[in-house]
N, C-alpha and C. Protein backbone atom coordinates (compact mmCIF):
# COMPACT_ATOMS: atom_id res chain seq x y z
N UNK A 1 122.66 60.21 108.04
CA UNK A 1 123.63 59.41 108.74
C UNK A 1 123.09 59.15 110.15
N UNK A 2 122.48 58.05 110.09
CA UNK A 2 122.02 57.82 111.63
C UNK A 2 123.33 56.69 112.56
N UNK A 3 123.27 56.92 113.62
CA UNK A 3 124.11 56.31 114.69
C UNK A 3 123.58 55.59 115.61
N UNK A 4 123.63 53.80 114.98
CA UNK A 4 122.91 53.23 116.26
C UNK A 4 123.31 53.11 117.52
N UNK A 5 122.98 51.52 118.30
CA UNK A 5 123.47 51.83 119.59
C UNK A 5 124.40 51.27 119.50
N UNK A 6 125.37 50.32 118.51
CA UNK A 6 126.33 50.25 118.46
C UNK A 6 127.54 51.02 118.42
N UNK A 7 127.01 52.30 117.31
CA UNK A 7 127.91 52.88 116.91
C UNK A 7 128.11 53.94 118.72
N UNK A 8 127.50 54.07 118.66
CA UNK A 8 127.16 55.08 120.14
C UNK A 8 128.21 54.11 121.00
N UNK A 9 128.26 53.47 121.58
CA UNK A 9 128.86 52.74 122.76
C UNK A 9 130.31 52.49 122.42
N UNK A 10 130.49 52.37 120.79
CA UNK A 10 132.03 52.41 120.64
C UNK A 10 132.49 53.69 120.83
N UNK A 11 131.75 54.64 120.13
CA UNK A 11 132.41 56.08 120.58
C UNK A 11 132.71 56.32 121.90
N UNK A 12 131.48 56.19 122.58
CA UNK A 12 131.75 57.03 123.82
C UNK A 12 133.23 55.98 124.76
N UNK A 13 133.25 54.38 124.45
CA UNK A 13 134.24 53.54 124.85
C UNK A 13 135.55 54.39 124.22
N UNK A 14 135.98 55.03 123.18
CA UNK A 14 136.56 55.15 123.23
C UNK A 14 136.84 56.89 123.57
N UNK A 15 135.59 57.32 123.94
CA UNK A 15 136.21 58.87 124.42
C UNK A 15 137.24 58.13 125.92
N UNK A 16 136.35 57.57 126.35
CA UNK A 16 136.88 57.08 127.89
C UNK A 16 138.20 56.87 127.69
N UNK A 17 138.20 55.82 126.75
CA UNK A 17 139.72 55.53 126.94
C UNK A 17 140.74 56.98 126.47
N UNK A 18 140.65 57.45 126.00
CA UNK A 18 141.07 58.57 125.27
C UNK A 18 141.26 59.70 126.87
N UNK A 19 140.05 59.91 127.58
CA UNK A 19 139.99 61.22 128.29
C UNK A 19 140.46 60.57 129.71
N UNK A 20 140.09 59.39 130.06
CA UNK A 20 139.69 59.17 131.48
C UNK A 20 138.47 59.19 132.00
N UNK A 21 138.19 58.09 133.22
CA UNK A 21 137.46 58.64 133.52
C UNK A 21 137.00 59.95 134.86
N UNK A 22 138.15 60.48 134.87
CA UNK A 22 138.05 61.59 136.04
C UNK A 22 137.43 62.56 135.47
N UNK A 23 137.77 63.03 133.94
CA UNK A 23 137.79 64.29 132.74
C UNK A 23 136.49 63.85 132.05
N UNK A 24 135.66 62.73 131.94
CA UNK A 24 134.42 62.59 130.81
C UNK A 24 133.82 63.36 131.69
N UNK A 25 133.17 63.29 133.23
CA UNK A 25 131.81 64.38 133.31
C UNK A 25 131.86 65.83 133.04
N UNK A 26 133.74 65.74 133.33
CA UNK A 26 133.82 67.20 133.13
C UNK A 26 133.64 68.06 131.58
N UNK A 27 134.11 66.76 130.70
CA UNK A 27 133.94 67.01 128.92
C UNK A 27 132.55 66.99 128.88
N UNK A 28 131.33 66.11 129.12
CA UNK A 28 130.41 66.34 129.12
C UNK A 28 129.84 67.78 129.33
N UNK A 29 129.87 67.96 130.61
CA UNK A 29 129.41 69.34 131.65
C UNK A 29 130.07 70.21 130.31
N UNK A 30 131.34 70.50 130.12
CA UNK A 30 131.29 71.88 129.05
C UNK A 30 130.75 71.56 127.59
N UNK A 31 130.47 70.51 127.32
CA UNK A 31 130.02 70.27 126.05
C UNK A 31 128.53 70.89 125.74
N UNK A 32 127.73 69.88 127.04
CA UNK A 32 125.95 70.35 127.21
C UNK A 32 126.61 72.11 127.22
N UNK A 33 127.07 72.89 127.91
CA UNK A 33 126.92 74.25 128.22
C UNK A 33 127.45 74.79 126.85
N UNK A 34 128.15 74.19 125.90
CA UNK A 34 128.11 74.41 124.67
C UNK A 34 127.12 74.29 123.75
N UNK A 35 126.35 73.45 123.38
CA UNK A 35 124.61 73.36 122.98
C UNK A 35 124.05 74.01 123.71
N UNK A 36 123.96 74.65 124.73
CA UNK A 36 123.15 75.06 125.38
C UNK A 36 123.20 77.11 125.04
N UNK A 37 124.32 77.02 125.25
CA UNK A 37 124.80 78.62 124.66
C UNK A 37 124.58 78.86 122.96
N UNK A 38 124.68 77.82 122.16
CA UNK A 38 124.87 77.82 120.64
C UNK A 38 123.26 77.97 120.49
N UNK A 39 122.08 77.16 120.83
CA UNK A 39 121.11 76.83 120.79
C UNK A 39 120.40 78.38 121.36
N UNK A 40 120.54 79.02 122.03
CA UNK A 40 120.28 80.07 122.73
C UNK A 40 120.68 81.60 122.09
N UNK A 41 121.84 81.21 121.22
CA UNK A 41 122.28 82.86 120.57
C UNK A 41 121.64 81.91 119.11
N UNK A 42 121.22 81.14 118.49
CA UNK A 42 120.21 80.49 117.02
C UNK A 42 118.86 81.56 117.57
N UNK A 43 118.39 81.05 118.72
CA UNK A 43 117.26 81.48 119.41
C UNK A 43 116.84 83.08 118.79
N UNK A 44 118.33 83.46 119.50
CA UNK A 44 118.33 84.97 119.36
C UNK A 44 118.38 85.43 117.93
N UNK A 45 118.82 85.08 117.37
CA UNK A 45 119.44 85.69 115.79
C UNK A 45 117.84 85.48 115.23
N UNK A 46 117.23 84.09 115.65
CA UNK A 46 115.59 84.16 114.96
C UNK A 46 114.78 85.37 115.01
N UNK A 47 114.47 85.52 116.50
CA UNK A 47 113.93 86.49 117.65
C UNK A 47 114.10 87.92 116.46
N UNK A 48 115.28 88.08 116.51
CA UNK A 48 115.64 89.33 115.87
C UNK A 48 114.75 89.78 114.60
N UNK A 49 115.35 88.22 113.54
CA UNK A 49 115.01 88.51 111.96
C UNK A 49 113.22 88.55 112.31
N UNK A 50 112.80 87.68 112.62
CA UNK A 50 111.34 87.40 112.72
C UNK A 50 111.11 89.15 113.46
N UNK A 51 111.63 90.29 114.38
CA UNK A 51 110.84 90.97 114.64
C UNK A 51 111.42 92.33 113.35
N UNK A 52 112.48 92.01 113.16
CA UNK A 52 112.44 92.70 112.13
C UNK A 52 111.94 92.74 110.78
N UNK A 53 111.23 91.48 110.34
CA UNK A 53 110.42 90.98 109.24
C UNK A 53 109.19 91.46 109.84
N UNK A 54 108.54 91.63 110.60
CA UNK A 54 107.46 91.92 111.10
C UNK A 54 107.12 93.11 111.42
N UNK A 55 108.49 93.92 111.67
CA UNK A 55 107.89 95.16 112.20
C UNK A 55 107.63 95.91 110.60
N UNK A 56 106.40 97.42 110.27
CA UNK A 56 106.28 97.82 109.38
C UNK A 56 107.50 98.60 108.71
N UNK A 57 107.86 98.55 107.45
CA UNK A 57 108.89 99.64 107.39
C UNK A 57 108.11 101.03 107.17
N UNK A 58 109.54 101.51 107.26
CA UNK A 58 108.93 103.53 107.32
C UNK A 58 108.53 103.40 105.76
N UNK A 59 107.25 104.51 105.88
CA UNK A 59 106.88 104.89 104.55
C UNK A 59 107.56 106.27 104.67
N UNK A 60 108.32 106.45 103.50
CA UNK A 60 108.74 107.89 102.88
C UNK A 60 108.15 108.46 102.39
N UNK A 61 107.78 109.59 102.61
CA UNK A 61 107.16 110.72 101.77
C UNK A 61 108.26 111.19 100.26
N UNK A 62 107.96 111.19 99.93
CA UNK A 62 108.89 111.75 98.65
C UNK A 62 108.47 113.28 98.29
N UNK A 63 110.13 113.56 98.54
CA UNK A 63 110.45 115.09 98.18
C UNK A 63 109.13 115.87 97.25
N UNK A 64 109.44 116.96 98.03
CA UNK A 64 108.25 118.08 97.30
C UNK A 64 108.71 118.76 96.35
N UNK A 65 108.24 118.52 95.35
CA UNK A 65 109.31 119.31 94.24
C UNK A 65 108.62 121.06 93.52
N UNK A 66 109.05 121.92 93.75
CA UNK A 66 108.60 123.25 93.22
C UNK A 66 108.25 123.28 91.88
N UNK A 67 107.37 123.62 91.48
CA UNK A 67 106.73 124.36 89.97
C UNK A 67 106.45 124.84 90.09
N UNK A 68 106.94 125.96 89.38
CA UNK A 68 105.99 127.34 88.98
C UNK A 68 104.96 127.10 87.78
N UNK A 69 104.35 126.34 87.56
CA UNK A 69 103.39 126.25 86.66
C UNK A 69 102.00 126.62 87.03
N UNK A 70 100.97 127.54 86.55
CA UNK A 70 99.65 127.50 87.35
C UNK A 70 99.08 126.39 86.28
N UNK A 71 98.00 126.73 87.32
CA UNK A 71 96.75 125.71 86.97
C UNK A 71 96.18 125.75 85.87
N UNK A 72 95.84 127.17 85.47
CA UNK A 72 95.46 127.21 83.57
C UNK A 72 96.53 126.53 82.33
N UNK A 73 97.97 126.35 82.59
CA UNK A 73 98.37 125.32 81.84
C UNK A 73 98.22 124.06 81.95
N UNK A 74 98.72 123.12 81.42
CA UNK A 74 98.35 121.81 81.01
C UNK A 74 98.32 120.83 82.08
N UNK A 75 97.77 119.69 81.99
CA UNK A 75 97.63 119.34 83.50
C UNK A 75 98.78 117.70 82.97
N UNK A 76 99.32 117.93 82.41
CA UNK A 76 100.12 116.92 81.85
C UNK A 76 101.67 116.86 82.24
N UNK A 77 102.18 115.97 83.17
CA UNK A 77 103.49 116.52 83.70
C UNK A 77 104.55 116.70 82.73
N UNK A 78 104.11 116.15 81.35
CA UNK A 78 105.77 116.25 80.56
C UNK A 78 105.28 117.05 80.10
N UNK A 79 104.30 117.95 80.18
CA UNK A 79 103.54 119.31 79.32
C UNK A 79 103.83 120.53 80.25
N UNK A 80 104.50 120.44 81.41
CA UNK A 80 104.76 121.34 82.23
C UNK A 80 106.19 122.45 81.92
N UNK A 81 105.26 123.55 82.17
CA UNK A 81 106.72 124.54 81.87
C UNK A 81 107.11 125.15 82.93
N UNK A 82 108.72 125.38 83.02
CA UNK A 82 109.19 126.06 84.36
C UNK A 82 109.44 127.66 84.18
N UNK A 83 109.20 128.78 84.88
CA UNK A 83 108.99 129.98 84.31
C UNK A 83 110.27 130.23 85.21
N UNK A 84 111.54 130.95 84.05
CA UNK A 84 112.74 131.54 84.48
C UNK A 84 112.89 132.53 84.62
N UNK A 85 113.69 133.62 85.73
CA UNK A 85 113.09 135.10 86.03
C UNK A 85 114.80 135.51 84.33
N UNK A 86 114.41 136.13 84.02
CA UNK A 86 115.82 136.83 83.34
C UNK A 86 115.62 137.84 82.86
């Protein structure tokens, strides 16, 4: 949807008539400081994802798990036996 310079000059003719003209620089002035703030926290939210996509994640060590199995049995983990005191 593009907006030529027609369409442009009726709008803003009729913000005027609509606001005044005492109130358009002032609608202007908070409008720009509205793009200007919106454009600036986009900025930020990028800033963020991009350093959090970038930074490495933690590598986990994974839990140490106890066996009592020695070394002369099988070296096969589903071949592993757990020795129970009773």
């Amino acid at each position: 949807m593009n907006l030529g310079p027609m369409e442009v000059a009726i709008i803003f003719f009729v913000v005027l008539l609509i606001f005044g003209p005492k109130k358009l620089p002032e609608l202007f002035r908070s409008f720009g400081k509205s793009i200007r703030e919106f454009k600036k926290a986009s900025t930020e939210i990028e800033d963020d994802i991009r350093t959090a996509m970038e930074s490495e994640p933690e590598v986990r060590k994974p839990a140490s798990t106890t066996t009592t199995a020695s070394s002369s049995e099988a070296k096969d983990p589903n071949d592993l036996k757990l020795h129970r005191d009773s």
